[in-house]
Protein backbone atom coordinates (compact mmCIF):
# COMPACT_ATOMS: atom_id res chain seq x y z
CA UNK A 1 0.00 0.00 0.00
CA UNK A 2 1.13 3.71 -0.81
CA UNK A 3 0.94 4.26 3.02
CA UNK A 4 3.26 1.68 4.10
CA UNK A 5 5.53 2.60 1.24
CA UNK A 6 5.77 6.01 2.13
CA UNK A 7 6.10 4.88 6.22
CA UNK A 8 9.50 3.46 4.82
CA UNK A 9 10.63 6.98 4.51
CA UNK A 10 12.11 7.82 7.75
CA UNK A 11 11.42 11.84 6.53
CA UNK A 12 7.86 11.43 6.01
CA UNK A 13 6.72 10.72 9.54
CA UNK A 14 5.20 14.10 9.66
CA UNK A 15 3.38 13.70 6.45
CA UNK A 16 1.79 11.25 7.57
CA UNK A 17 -0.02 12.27 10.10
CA UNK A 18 -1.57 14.81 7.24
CA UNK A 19 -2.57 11.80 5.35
CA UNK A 20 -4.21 10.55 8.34
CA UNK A 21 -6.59 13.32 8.09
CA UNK A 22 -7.32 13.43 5.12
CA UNK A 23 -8.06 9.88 4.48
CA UNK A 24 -4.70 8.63 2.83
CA UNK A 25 -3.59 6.44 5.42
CA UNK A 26 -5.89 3.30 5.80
CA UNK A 27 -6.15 -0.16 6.36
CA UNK A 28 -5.18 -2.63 4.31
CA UNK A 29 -8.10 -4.11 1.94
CA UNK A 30 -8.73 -7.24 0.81
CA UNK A 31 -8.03 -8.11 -2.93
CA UNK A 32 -11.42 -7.24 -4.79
CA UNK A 33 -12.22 -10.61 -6.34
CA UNK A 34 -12.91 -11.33 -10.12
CA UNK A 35 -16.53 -11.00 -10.89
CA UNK A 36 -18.40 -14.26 -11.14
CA UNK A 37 -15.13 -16.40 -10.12
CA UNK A 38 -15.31 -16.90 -6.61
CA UNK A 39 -18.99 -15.81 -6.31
CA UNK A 40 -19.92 -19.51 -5.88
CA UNK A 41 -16.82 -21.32 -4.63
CA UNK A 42 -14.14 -19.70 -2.79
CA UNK A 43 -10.87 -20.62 -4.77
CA UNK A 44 -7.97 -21.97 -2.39
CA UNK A 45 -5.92 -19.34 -1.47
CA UNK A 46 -2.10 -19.29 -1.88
CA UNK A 47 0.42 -16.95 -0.08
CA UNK A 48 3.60 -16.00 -1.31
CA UNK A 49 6.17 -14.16 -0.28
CA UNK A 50 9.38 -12.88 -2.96
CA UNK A 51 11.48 -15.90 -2.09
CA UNK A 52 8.63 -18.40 -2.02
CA UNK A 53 7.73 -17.20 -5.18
CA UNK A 54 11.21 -17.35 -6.80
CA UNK A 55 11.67 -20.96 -5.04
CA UNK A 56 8.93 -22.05 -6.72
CA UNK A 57 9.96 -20.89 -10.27
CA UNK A 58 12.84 -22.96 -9.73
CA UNK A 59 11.36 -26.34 -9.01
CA UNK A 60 8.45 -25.49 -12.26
CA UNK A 61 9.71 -23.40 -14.95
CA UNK A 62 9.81 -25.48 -17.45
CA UNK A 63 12.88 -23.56 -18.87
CA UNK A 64 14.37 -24.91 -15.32
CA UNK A 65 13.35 -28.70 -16.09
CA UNK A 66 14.53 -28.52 -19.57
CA UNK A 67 18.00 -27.72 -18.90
CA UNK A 68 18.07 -30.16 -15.94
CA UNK A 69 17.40 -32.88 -18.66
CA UNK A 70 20.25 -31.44 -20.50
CA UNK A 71 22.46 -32.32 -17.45
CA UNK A 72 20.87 -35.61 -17.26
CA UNK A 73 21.92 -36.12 -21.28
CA UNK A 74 25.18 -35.02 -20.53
CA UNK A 75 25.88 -37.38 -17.86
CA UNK A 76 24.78 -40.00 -20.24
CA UNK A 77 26.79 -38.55 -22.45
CA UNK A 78 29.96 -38.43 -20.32
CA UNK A 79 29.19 -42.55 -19.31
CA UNK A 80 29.36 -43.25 -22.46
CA UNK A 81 32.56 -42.22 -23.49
CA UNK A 82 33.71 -43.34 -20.14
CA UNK A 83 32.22 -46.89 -21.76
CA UNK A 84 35.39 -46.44 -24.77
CA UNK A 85 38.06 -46.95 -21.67
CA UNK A 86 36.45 -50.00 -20.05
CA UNK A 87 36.63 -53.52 -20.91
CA UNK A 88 34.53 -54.76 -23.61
CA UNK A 89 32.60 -57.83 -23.18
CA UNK A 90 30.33 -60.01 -25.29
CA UNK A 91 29.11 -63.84 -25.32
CA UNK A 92 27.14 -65.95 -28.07
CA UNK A 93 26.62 -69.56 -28.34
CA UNK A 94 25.76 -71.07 -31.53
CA UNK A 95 24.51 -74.44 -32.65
CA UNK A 96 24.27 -75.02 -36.29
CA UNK A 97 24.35 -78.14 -39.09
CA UNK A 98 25.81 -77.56 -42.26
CA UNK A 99 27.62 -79.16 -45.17
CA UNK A 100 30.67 -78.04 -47.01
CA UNK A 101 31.36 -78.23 -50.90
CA UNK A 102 34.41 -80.37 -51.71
CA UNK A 103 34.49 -79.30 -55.33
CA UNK A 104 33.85 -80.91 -58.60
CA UNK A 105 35.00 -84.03 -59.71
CA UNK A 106 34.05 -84.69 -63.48
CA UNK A 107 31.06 -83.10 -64.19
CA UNK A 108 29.81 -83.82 -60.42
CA UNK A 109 29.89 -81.17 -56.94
CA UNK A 110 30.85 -83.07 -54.09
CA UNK A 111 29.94 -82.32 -50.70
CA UNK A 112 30.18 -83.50 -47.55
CA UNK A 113 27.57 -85.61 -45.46
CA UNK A 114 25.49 -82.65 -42.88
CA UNK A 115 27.00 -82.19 -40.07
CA UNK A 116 26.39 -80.23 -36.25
CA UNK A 117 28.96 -77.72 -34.70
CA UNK A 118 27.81 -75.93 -31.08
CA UNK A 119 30.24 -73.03 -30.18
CA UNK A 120 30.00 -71.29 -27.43
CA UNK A 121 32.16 -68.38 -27.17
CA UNK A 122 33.23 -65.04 -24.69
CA UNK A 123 35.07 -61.94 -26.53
CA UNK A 124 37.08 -59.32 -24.97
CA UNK A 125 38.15 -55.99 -26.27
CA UNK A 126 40.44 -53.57 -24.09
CA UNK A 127 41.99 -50.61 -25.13
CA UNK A 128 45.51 -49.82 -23.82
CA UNK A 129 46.66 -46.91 -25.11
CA UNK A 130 44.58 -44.24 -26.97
CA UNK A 131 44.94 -40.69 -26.02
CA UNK A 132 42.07 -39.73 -28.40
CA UNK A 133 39.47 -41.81 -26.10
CA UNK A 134 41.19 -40.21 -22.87
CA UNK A 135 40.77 -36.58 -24.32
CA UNK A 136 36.84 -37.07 -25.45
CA UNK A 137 36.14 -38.74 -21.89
CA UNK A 138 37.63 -35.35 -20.58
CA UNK A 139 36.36 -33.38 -22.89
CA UNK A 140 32.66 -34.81 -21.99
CA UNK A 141 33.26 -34.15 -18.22
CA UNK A 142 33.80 -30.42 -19.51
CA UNK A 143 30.62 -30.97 -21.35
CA UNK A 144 28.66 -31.98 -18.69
CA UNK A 145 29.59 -29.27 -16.16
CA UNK A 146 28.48 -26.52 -19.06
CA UNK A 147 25.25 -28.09 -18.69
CA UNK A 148 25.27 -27.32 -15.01
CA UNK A 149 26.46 -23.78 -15.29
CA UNK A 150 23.50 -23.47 -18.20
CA UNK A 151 21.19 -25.27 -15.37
CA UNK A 152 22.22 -22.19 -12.94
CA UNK A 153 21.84 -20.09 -15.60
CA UNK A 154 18.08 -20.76 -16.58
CA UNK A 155 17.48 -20.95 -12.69
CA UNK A 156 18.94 -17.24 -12.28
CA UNK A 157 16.91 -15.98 -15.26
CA UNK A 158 13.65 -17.71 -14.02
CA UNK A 159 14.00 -16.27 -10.49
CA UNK A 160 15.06 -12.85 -12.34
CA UNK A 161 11.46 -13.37 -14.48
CA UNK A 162 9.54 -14.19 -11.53
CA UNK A 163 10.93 -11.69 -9.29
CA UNK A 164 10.17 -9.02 -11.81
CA UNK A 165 6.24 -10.07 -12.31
CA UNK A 166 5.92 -10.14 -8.55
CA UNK A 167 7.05 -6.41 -8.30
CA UNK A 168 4.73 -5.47 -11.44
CA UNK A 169 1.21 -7.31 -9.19
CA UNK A 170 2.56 -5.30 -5.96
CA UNK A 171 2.56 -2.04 -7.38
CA UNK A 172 -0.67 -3.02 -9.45
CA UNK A 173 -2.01 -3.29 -5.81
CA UNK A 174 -0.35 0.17 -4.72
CA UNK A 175 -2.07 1.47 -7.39
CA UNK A 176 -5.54 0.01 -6.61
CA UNK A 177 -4.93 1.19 -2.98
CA UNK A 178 -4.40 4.97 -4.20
CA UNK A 179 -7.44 4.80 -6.24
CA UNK A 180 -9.28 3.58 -3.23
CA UNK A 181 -7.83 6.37 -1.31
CA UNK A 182 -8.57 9.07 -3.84
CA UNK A 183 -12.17 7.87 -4.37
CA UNK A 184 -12.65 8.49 -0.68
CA UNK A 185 -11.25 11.63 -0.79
CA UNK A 186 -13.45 12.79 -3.45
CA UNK A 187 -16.76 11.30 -1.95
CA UNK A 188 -15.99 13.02 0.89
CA UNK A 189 -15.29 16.27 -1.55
CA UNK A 190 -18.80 15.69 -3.04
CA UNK A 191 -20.46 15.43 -0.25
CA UNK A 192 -19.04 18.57 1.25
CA UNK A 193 -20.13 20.33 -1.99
CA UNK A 194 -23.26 19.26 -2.12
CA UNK A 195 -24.02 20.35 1.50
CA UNK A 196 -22.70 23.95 1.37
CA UNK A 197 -24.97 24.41 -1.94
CA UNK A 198 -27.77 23.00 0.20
CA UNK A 199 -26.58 25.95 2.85
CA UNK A 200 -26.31 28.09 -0.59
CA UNK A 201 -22.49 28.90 -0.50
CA UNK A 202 -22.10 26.36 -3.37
CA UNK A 203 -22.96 26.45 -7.24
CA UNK A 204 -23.98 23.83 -9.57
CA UNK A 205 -20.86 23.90 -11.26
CA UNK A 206 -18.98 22.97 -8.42
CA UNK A 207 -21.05 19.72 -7.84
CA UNK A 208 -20.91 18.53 -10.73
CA UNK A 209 -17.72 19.65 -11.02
CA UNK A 210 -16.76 17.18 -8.18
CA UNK A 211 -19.06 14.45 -8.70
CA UNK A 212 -17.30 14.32 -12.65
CA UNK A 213 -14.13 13.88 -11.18
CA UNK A 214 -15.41 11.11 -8.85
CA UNK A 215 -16.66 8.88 -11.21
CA UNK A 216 -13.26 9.49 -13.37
CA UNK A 217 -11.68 8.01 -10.32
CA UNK A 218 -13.53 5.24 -9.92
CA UNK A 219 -13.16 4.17 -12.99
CA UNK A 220 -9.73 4.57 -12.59
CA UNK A 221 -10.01 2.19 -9.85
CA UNK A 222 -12.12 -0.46 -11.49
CA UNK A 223 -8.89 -0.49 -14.02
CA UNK A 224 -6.87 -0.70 -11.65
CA UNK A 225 -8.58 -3.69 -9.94
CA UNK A 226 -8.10 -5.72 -12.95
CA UNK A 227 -4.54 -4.78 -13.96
CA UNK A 228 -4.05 -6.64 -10.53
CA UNK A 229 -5.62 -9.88 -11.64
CA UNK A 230 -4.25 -9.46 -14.94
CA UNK A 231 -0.65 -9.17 -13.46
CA UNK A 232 -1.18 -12.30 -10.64
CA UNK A 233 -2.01 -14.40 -14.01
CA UNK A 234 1.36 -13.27 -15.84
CA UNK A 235 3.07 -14.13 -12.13
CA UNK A 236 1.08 -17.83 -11.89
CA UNK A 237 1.54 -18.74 -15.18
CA UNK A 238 5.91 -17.97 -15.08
CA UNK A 239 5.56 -19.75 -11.82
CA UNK A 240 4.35 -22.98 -13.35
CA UNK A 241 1.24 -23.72 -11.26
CA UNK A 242 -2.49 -24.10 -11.22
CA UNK A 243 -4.44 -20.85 -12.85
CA UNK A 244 -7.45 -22.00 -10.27
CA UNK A 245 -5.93 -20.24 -6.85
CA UNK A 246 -6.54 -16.66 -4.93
CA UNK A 247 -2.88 -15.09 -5.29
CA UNK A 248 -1.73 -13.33 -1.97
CA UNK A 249 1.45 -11.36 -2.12
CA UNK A 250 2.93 -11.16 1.50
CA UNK A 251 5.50 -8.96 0.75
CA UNK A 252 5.71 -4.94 0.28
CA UNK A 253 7.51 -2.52 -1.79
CA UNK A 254 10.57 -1.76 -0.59
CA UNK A 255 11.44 2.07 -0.02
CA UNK A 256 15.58 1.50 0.27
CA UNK A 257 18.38 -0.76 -0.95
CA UNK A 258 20.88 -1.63 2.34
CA UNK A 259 24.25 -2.11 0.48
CA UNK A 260 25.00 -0.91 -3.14
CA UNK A 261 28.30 -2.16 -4.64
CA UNK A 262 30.52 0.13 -5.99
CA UNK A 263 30.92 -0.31 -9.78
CA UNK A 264 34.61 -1.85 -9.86
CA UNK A 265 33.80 -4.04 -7.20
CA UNK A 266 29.91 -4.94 -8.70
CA UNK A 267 31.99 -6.02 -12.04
CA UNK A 268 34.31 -8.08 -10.25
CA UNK A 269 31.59 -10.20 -8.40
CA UNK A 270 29.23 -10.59 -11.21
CA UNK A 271 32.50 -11.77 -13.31
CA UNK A 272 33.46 -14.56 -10.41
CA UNK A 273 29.97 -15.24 -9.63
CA UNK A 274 27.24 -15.66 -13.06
CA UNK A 275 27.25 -18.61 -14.33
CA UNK A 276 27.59 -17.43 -17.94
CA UNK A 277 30.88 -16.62 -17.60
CA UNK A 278 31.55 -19.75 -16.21
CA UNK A 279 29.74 -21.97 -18.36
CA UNK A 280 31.53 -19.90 -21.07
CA UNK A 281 35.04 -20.46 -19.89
CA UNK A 282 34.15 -24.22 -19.30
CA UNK A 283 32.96 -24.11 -23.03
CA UNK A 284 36.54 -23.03 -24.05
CA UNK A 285 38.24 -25.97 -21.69
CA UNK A 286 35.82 -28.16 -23.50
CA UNK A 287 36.57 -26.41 -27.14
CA UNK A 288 40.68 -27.40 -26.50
CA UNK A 289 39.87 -31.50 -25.08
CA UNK A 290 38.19 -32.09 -28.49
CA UNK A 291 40.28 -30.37 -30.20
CA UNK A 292 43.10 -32.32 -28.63
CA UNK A 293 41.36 -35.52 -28.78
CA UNK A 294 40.87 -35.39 -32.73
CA UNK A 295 44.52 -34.01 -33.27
CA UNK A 296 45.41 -37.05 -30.71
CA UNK A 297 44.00 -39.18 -33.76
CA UNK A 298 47.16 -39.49 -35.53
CA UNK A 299 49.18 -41.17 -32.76
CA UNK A 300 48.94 -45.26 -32.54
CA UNK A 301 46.60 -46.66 -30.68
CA UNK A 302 46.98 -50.01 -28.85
CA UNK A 303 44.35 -52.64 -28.24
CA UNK A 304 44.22 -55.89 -26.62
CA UNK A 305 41.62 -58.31 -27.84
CA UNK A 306 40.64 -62.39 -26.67
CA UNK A 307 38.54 -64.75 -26.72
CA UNK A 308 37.84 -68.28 -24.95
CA UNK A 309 35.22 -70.68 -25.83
CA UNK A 310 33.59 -74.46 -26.17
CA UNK A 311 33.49 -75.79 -29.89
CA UNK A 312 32.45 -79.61 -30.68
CA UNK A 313 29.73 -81.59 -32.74
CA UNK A 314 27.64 -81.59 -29.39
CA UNK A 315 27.43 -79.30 -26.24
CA UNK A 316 28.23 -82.69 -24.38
CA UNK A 317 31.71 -83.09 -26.50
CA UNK A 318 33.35 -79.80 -26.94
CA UNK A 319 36.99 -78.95 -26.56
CA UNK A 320 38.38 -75.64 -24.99
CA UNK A 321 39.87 -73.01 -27.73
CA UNK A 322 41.00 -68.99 -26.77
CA UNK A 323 43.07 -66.76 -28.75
CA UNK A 324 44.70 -63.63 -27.84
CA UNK A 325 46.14 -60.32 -29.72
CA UNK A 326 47.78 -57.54 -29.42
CA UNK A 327 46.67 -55.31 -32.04
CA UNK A 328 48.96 -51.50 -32.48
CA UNK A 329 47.16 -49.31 -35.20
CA UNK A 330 49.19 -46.79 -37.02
CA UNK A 331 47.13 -43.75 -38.93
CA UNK A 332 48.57 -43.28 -42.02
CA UNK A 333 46.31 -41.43 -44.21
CA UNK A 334 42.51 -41.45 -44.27
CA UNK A 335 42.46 -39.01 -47.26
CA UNK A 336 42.54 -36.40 -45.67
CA UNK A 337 39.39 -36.68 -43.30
CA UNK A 338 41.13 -36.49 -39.97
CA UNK A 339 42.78 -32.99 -41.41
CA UNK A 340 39.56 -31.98 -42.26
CA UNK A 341 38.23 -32.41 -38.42
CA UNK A 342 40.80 -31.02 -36.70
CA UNK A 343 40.71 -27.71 -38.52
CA UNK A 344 36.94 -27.64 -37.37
CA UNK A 345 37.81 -28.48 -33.92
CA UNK A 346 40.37 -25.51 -34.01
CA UNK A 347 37.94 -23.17 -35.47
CA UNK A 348 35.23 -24.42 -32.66
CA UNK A 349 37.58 -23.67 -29.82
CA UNK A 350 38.65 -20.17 -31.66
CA UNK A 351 34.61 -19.18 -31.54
CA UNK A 352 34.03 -20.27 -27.80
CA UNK A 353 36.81 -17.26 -27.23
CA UNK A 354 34.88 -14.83 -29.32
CA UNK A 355 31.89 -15.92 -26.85
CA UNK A 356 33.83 -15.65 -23.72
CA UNK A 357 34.09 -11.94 -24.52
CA UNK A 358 30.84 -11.45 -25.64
CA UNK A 359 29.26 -12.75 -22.93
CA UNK A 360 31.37 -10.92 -20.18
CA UNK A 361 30.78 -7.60 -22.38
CA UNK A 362 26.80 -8.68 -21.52
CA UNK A 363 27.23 -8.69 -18.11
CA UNK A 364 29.60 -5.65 -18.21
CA UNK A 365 26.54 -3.90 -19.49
CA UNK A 366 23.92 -5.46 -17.87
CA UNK A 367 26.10 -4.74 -14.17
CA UNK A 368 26.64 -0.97 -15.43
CA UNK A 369 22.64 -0.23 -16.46
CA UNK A 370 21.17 -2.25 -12.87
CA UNK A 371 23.97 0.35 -11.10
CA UNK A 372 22.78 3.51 -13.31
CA UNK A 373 18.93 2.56 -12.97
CA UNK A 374 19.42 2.27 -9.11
CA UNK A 375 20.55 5.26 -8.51
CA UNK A 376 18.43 6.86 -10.40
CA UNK A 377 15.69 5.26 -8.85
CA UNK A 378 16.83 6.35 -5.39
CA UNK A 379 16.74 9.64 -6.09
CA UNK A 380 13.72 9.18 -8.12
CA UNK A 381 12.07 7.72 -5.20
CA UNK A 382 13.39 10.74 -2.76
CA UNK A 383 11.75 13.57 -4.93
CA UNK A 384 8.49 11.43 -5.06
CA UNK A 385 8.71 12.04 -1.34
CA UNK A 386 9.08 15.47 -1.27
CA UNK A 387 6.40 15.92 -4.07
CA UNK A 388 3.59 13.95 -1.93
CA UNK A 389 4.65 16.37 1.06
CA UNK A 390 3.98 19.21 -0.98
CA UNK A 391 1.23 17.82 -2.79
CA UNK A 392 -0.87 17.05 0.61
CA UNK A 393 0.23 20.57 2.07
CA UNK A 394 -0.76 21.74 -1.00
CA UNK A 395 -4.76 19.57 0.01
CA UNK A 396 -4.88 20.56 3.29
CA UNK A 397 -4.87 24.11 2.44
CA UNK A 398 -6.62 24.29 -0.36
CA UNK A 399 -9.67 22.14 1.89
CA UNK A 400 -9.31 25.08 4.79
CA UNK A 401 -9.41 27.90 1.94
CA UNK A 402 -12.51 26.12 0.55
CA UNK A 403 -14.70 25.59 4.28
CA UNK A 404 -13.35 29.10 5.23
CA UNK A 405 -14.35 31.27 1.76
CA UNK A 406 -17.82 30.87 1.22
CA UNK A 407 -17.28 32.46 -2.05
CA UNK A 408 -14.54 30.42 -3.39
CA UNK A 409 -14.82 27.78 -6.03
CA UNK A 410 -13.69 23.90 -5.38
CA UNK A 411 -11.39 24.45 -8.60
CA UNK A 412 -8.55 25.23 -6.56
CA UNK A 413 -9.59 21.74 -4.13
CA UNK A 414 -9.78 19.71 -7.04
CA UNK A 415 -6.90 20.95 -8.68
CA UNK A 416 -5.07 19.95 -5.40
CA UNK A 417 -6.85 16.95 -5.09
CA UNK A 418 -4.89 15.38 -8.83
CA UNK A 419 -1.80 17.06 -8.01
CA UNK A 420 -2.11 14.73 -4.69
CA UNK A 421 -3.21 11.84 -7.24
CA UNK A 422 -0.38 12.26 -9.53
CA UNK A 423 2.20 12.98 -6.64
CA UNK A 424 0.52 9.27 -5.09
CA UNK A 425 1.39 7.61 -8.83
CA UNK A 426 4.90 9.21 -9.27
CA UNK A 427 5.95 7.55 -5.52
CA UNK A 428 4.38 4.27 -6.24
CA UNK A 429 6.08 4.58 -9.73
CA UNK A 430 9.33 5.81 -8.38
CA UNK A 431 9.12 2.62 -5.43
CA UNK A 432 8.81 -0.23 -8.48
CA UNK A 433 11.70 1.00 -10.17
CA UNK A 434 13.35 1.04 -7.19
CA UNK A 435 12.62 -3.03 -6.09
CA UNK A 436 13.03 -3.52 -10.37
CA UNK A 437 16.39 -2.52 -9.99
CA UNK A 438 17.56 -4.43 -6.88
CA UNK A 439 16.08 -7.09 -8.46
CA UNK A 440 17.94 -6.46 -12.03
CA UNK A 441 21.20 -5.90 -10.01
CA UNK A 442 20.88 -9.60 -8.26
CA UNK A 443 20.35 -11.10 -11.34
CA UNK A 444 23.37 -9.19 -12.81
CA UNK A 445 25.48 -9.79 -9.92
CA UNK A 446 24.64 -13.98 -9.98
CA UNK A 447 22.94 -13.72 -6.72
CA UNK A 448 19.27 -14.03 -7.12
CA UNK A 449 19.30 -16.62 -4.45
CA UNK A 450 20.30 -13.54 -1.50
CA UNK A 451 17.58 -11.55 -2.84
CA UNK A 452 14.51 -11.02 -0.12
C-alpha cells in the first residue's frame, strides 16, 4: 500500500499524520475478487512471499526442467565415453548343421555328409593406449559441467522473471490502494459540496464539477482492480502452477536498498559469480579436449583383444579353444578426413573465445545499467517524497481555503486533489523502479538466491 511505502521513509513521519486526516492512510483491503469467479466457490488461497515465489519458479519453470534434462543427457553422455576406456565384453553360443562343398570331380559337386557344430564363445576388447578416447572422456566431463552452469543459468533468469512479475502485481495493488484512497477523498469532496450548496455557499458547477471527477476516479479504480488480476495471471503462469488459486502477495515494496556495490567491485563479483561466464570459460576448456582428442587421432593406438570358448559336434563333447592379440594401429592417411576435423575443432575452440568476450561484455553492461537505474531510482524515489509532502500541504490548504471562503470555487480543491493523485502515482512509480532494480542488479550480480 502507498501508506506503508511512504512509512519506509524515515522523513515522512510528519506527512503522515496529514494523510491521516485526510483519508490517505488506511487499512489494508482485501483483494477485490474477479466478478463471477469466486462468487460460488471460494478458490484456495495461496500466499507468497518474494522468495517463495522465486523458489517455486525454480522447481516449475519449465525452462528450469529442460536444462536439468540437458544435465541428465550429458551425464549420459559423459558414461558413455567413459564406456570407450572400459573392458569390452560379449558372449554368443551357436549351434548349427551344415555341409561343405568339396568341389567338382568330373562333371559332379561333391559335398560332404550334414553335419552339427555348437560353439560357445566369450570376446574381450580392451583398449591400452589411446589418447584420443582419454581426451573425449575429458572433454565430456567439460561438457557436462556446461550443462550445469547453463542449469544455474536458466534458474537465475527464471528467479530474475519471476521476481520481476511479482514487483509489477505489488505495485498493481499500490495502485488500486491509491485509487481507493482518492475515491474516498473525493466522496468526501462531493459530499461537502453538495451540503454547502444546500446551505447556498455552493454552485452547480462545483457539484458537478466534483461528482465528474469522482466517477473518473472510480473508474480509474475499477482499471486498476483488474490490472491486478491481470498481473497475478502473468506471475502464476511464469511460476508454473495451477491458474485455479486466490494469489496473496505477503510482501511490500521496498522504499531503500541496504548495500549498493561500488561499480569496480559490482563487475568483479558478477565476473566470479554468473554462471555465464563460467559456463563460457568451461565451453573453451571443453573447445581445446576435443580439439586435442581429434589431433590425438594421428598417434597409434593399442588394443588388446581375446577370446575363450567351447566348440564340438555336441554341447556334451566340446573342446576348450581362446586366442589372444595384441593389435597396435598406425594412422597413415585417411584421405585427408582427420585434417579436415581437426581444422573444425580448431575453429570451434577459436569461436568459444569470441563468446567468452561477448558474454562478459553482456554482463559488463547489464552490471553498469542495474547500477545507473538504481541510482536513479533512489533519487527518483526521494523527490516522489518530497512531491507527496507538498502535494498534501498543498490539500490541506486548499480544503481550509474552501470551508473558510464561502465564495470560493472547489477548482482550486480539485486541482489539489490530482496534483495529490499524480504525486501518489509518481511515488508508487518511483518505489517499483526502485525493487526492479535491486532485483535487475541480483540477477546481474549472480545472486538471485540472497535476494529477499
Amino acid at each position: 500500500m502507498v501508506s506503508d511505502m511512504i512509512d519506509r521513509i524515515p522523513s515522512a513521519i510528519v506527512f503522515l499524520g496529514i494523510l491521516f486526516t485526510t483519508g490517505l492512510c488506511y487499512g489494508a483491503q482485501p483483494d477485490a475478487p474477479a466478478a463471477g469467479i469466486d462468487a460460488v466457490t471460494p478458490l484456495p488461497e495461496l500466499r507468497l512471499s518474494l522468495k517463495d515465489a522465486m523458489d517455486a519458479a525454480m522447481g516449475n519453470s519449465p525452462t528450469v526442467q529442460l536444462f536439468k534434462e540437458r544435465v541428465e543427457q550429458a551425464k549420459a553422455a559423459a558414461f558413455t565415453q567413459l564406456g570407450a576406456l572400459l573392458p569390452n565384453l560379449s558372449s554368443n553360443v551357436r549351434q548349427s548343421r551344415q555341409t561343405f562343398f568339396l568341389g567338382t570331380v568330373g562333371l559332379t559337386p561333391h559335398v560332404t555328409s550334414p553335419f552339427s557344430i555348437f560353439d560357445a564363445r566369450v570376446s574381450a576388447t580392451q583398449s591400452l593406449f589411446s589418447l584420443s578416447l582419454i581426451d573425449r572422456w575429458r572433454a565430456s566431463r567439460e561438457a557436462l559441467k556446461v550443462a550445469e552452469l547453463e542449469s544455474d543459468t536458466a534458474k537465475n533468469d527464471a528467479m530474475g522473471e519471476v521476481g520481476l512479475l511479482y514487483m509489477e502485481v505489488l505495485r498493481a495493488q499500490a495502485t488500486v490502494d491509491a485509487r481507493e484512497a482518492n475515491v474516498k477523498l473525493l466522496q468526501e469532496l462531493a459530499a461537502f459540496v453538495r451540503s454547502r450548496r444546500g446551505g447556498g455557499m455552493g454552485t452547480g458547477l462545483d457539484t458537478a464539477r466534483a461528482e465528474a471527477q469522482l466517477e473518473n476516479e472510480r473508474q480509474h479504480l475499477t482499471l486498476a482492480r483488474s490490472e491486478v488480476e491481470r498481473f497475478k495471471l502473468g506471475l502464476i503462469n511464469a511460476l508454473g502452477i495451477q491458474f485455479d488459486i486466490r494469489l496473496v502477495l505477503t510482501d511490500e515494496l521496498k522504499a531503500s536498498v541496504p548495500h549498493v556495490p561500488v561499480l569496480q567491485e559490482a563487475l568483479i563479483e558478477a565476473m566470479q559469480e554468473r554462471a555465464e561466464v563460467k559456463a563460457s570459460k568451461q565451453r573453451i576448456k571443453a573447445a581445446d579436449l576435443t580439439l586435442r582428442s581429434t589431433t590425438d587421432e594421428r598417434l597409434p593406438s593399442l588394443v588388446a583383444q581375446g577370446d575363450y570358448g567351447l566348440i564340438g559336434n555336441r554341447m556334451h563333447n566340446t573342446a576348450d579353444t581362446y586366442s589372444m592379440a595384441l593389435m597396435l594401429s598406425v594412422p597413415i592417411f585417411d584421405g585427408g578426413q582427420r585434417e579436415g576435423r581437426i581444422s573444425e575443432s580448431r575453429s570451434l575452440a577459436q569461436q568459444e573465445l569470441f563468446k567468452l568476450a561477448v558474454v562478459q561484455n553482456r554482463v559488463t553492461l547489464e552490471v553498469r545499467e542495474a547500477l545507473m537505474t538504481l541510482a536513479s531510482a533512489r533519487e527518483q524515489v526521494e523527490i516522489a517524497r518530497r512531491g507527496l509532502e507538498a502535494a498534501a500541504s498543498e490539500q490541506e490548504l486548499a480544503r481550509e481555503r474552501f470551508s473558510i471562503l464561502s465564495s470560493s470555487s472547489n477548482l482550486e480543491l480539485t486541482n489539489a486533489l490530482f496534483s495529490l493523485a499524480r504525486s501518489r502515482d509518481n511515488a508508487i512509480d518511483a518505489l517499483y523502479r526502485l525493487n526492479a532494480a535491486r532485483i535487475n542488479l541480483a540477477r546481474a550480480l549472480g545472486k538471485m538466491g540472497e535476494v529477499s
